[in-house]
Protein backbone atom coordinates (compact mmCIF):
# COMPACT_ATOMS: atom_id res chain seq x y z
CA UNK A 1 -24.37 65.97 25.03
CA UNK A 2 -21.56 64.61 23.01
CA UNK A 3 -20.23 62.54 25.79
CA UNK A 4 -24.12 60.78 25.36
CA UNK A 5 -24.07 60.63 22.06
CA UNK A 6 -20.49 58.73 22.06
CA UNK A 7 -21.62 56.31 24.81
CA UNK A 8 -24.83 55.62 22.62
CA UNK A 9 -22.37 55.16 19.48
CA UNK A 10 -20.36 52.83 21.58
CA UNK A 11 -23.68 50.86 22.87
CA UNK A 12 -24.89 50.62 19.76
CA UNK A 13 -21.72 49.32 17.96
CA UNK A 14 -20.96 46.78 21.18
CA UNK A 15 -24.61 45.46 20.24
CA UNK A 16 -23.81 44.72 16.72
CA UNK A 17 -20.85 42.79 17.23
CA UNK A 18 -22.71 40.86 20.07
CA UNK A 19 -25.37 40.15 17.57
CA UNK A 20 -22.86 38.91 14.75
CA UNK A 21 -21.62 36.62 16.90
CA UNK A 22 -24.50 35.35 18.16
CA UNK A 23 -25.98 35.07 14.41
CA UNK A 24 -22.45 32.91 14.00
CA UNK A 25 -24.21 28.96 13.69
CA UNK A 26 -22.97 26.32 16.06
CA UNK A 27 -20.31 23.82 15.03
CA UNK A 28 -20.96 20.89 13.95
CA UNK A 29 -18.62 18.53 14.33
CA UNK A 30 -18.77 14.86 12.37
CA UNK A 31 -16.77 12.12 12.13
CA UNK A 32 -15.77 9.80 9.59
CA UNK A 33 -13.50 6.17 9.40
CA UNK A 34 -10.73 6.69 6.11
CA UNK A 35 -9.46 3.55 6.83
CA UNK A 36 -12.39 1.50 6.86
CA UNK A 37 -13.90 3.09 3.70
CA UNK A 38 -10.86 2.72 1.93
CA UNK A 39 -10.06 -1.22 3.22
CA UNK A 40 -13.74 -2.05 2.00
CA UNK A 41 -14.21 0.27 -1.05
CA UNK A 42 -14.61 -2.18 -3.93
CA UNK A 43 -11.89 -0.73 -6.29
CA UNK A 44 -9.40 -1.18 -3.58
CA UNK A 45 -10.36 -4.71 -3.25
CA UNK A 46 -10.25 -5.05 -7.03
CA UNK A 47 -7.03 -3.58 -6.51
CA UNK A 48 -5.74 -6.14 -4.02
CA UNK A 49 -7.11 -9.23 -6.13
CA UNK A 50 -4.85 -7.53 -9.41
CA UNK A 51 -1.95 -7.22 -6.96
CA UNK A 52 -2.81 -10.85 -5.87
CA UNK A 53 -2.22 -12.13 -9.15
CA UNK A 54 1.18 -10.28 -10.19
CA UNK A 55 2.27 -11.39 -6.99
CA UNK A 56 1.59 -15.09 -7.51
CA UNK A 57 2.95 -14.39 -11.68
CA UNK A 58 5.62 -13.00 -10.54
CA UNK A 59 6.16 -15.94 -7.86
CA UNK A 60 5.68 -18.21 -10.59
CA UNK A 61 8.65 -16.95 -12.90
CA UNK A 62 10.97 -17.08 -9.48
CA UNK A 63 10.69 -20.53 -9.14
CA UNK A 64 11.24 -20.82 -12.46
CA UNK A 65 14.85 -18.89 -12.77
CA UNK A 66 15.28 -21.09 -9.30
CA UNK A 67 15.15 -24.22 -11.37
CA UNK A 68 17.09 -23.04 -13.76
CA UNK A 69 19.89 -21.78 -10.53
CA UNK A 70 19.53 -25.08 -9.50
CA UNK A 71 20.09 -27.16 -12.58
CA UNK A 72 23.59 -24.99 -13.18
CA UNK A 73 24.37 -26.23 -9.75
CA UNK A 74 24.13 -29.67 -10.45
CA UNK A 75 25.79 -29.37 -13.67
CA UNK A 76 28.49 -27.42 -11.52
CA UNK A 77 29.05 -30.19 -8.88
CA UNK A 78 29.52 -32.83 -11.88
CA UNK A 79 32.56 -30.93 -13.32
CA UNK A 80 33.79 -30.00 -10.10
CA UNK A 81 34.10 -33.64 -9.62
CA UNK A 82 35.51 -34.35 -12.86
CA UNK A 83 38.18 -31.78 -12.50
CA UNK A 84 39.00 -33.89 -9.30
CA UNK A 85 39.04 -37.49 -10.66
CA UNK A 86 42.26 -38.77 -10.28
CA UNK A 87 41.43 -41.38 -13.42
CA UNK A 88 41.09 -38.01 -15.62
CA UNK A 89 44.14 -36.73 -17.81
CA UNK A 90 45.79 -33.26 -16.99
CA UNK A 91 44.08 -31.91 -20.27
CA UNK A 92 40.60 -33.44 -19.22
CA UNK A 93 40.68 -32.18 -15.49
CA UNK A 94 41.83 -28.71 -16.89
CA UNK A 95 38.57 -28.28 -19.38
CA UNK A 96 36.51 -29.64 -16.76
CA UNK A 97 37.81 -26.78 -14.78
CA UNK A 98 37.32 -24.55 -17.11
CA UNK A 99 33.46 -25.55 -17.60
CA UNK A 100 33.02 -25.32 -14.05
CA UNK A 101 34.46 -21.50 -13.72
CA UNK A 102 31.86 -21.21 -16.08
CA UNK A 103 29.14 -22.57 -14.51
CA UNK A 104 30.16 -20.91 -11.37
CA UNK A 105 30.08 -17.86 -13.22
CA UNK A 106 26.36 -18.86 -14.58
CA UNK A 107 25.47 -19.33 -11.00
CA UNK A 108 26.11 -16.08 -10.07
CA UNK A 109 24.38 -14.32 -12.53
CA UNK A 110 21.34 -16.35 -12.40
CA UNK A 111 21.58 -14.97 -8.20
CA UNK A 112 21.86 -11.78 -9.41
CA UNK A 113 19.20 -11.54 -12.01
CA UNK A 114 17.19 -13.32 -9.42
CA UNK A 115 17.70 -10.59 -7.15
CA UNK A 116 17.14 -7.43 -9.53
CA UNK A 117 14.05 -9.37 -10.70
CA UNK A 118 12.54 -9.25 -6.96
CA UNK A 119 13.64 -5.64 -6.04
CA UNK A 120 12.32 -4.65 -9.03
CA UNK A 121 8.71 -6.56 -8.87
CA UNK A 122 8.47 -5.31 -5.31
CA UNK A 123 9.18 -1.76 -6.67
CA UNK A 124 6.77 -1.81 -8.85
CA UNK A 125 3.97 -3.31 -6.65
CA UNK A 126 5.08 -0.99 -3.92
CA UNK A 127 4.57 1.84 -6.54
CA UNK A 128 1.25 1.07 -7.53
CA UNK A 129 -0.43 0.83 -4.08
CA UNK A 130 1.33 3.52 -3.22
CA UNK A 131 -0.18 5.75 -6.11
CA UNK A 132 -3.52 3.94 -5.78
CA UNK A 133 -3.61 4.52 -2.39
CA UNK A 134 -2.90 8.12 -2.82
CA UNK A 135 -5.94 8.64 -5.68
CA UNK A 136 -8.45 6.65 -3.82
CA UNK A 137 -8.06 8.53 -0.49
CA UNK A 138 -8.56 11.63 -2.46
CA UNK A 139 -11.74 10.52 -4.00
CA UNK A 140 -13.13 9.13 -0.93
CA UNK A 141 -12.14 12.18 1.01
CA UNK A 142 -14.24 14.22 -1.52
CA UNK A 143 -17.06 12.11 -1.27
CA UNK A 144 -17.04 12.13 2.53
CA UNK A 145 -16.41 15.45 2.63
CA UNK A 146 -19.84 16.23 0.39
CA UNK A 147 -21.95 14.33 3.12
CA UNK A 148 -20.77 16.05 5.36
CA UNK A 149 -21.98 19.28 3.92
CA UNK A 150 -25.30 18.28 3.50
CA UNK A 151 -25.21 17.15 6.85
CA UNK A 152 -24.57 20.50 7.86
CA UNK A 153 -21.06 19.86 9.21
CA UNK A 154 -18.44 22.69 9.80
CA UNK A 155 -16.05 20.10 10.43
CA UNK A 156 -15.17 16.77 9.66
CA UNK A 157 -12.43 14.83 11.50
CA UNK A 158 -11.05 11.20 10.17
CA UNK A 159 -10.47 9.19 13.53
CA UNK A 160 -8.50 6.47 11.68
CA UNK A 161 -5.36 9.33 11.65
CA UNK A 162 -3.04 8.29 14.25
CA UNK A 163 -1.06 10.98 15.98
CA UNK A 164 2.44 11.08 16.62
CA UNK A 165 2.07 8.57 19.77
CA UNK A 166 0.70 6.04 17.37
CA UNK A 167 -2.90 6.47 18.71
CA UNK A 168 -6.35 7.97 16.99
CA UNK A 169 -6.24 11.62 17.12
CA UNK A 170 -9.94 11.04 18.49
CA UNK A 171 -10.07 9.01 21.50
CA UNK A 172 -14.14 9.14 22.07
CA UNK A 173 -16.70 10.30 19.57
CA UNK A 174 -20.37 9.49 19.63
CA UNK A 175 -21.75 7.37 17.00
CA UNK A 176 -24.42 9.36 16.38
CA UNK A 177 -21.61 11.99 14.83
CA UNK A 178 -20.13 9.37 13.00
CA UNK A 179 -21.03 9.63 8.69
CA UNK A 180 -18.42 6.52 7.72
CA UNK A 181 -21.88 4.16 6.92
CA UNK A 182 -23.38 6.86 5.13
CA UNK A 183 -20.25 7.79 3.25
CA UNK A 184 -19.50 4.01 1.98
CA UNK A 185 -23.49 4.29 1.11
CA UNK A 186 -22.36 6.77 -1.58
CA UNK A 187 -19.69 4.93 -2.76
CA UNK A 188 -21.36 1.65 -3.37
CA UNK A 189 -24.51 3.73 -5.47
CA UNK A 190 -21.56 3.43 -8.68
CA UNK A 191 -20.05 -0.26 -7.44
CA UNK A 192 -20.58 -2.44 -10.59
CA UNK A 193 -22.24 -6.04 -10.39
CA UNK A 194 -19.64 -7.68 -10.55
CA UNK A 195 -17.46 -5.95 -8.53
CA UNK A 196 -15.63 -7.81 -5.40
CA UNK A 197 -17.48 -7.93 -1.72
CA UNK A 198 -14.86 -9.36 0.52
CA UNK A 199 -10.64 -8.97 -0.37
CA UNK A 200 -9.42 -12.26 -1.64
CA UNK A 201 -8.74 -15.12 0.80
CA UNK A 202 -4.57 -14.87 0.28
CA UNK A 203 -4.30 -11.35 -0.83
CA UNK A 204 -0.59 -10.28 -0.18
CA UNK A 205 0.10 -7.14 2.30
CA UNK A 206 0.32 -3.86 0.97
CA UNK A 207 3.70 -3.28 -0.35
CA UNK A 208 5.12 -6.78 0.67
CA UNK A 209 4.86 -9.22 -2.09
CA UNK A 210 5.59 -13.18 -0.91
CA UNK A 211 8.51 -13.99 -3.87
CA UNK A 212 11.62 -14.59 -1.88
CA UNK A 213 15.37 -15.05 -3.45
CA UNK A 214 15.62 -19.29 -4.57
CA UNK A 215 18.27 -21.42 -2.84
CA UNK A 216 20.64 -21.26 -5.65
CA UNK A 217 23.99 -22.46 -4.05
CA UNK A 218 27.29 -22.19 -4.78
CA UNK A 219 29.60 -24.95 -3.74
CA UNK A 220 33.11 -25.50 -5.01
C-alpha cells in the first residue's frame, strides 16, 4: 500500500512539472536593424549636419594659420637671400641672419600650433560622436525594446551586430520577424518639423574630419 501510494505521489508530481512546462509560452523571437535606425534617426542626422559645420569652421581657420605659415615663408626666403647677397655688408648679412633664425623659428611654431590645432579638433569631434553615439543607441534600444514587448517578444536580436568574423550575428531572418519599420515609426511620432530627412550632401565620416596639416615649408 505504501509502495502505491509513493508511485501515485511520484505520478502526480511528474504531471505537474510536465504541465508547468507545457503552460511555459513559446518564444518569440524578433528582430530589429540598430544601424539603420540609428543612420536615419533625425537627431543623428542633425548631429552629422552640426559636425558638418565645425568641420568646415574648423577647415576654415586651417587655411587661415596656412596663410599665415606661408607668408613667414616668403618673408623667410627674402632674408635668407639677403643674408647671401654678396653686395650686403658683414653687419647687414648678419641681421638678416638673425631675422631669418627668427622667421625660421616662426615657421615652426606656426607647424606646430597647426598640428595641436588638428589633433585637438579631431579629438573633440571624435568625442562627441562617440558620446552621441553612445546616448542615442541607448534610447533607441529602449524604444525598440518596448515594441517588442507589446509585440509579445521574449527576445529581440539586433542583426546589424557583427560577430567576431566581421559578419551579422544573424545570417537569415524572416521579414515578417523583423520590428526595425515599426521601431523608426515610434521614433519619428516626436521628430520636429523642421527636423532633417536625408544626412547632408558632404557630411564628413564619423570621427574623421577633412582639415589636413597646410604646406608650410621650411627651406633654408
Amino acid at each position: 500500500m505504501k509502495h502505491s501510494i509513493k508511485s501515485l505521489v511520484a505520478l502526480a508530481a511528474f504531471g505537474l512539472v510536465t504541465l508547468a512546462a507545457s503552460a511555459q509560452p513559446a518564444a518569440k523571437i524578433l528582430v530589429v536593424d540598430m544601424a539603420k535606425l540609428y543612420d536615419t534617426h533625425y537627431k543623428t542626422l542633425e548631429q552629422n549636419a552640426k559636425i558638418q559645420s565645425d568641420d568646415q569652421k574648423a577647415q576654415e581657420e586651417v587655411d587661415k594659420m596656412n596663410k599665415e605659415g606661408n607668408a613667414l615663408v616668403e618673408e623667410y626666403k627674402s632674408l635668407n637671400e639677403q643674408a647671401g647677397n654678396a653686395v650686403l655688408s658683414a653687419e647687414a648679412k648678419s641681421k638678416a641672419q638673425n631675422e631669418a633664425q627668427k622667421k625660421l623659428e616662426a615657421i615652426q611654431n606656426k607647424q606646430n600650433e597647426v598640428r595641436s590645432f588638428i589633433q585637438n579638433t579631431r579629438n573633440s569631434l571624435q568625442q562627441r560622436l562617440q558620446t552621441f553615439r553612445s546616448l542615442m543607441l541607448e534610447e533607441i534600444g529602449k524604444i525598440a525594446a518596448d515594441v517588442a514587448k507589446r509585440k509579445g517578444a521574449t527576445l529581440l536580436f539586433d542583426k546589424a551586430g557583427p560577430s567576431l568574423i566581421g559578419v551579422s550575428n544573424i545570417i537569415y531572418s524572416d521579414p515578417a520577424y523583423e520590428i526595425t519599420d515599426d521601431v523608426m515609426k515610434e521614433i519619428n511620432k516626436d521628430r520636429p518639423a523642421g527636423a532633417p530627412t536625408a544626412a547632408p550632401a558632404a557630411a564628413p565620416a564619423a570621427g574623421s574630419p577633412t582639415i589636413s596639416l597646410p604646406g608650410v615649408g621650411t627651406k633654408k
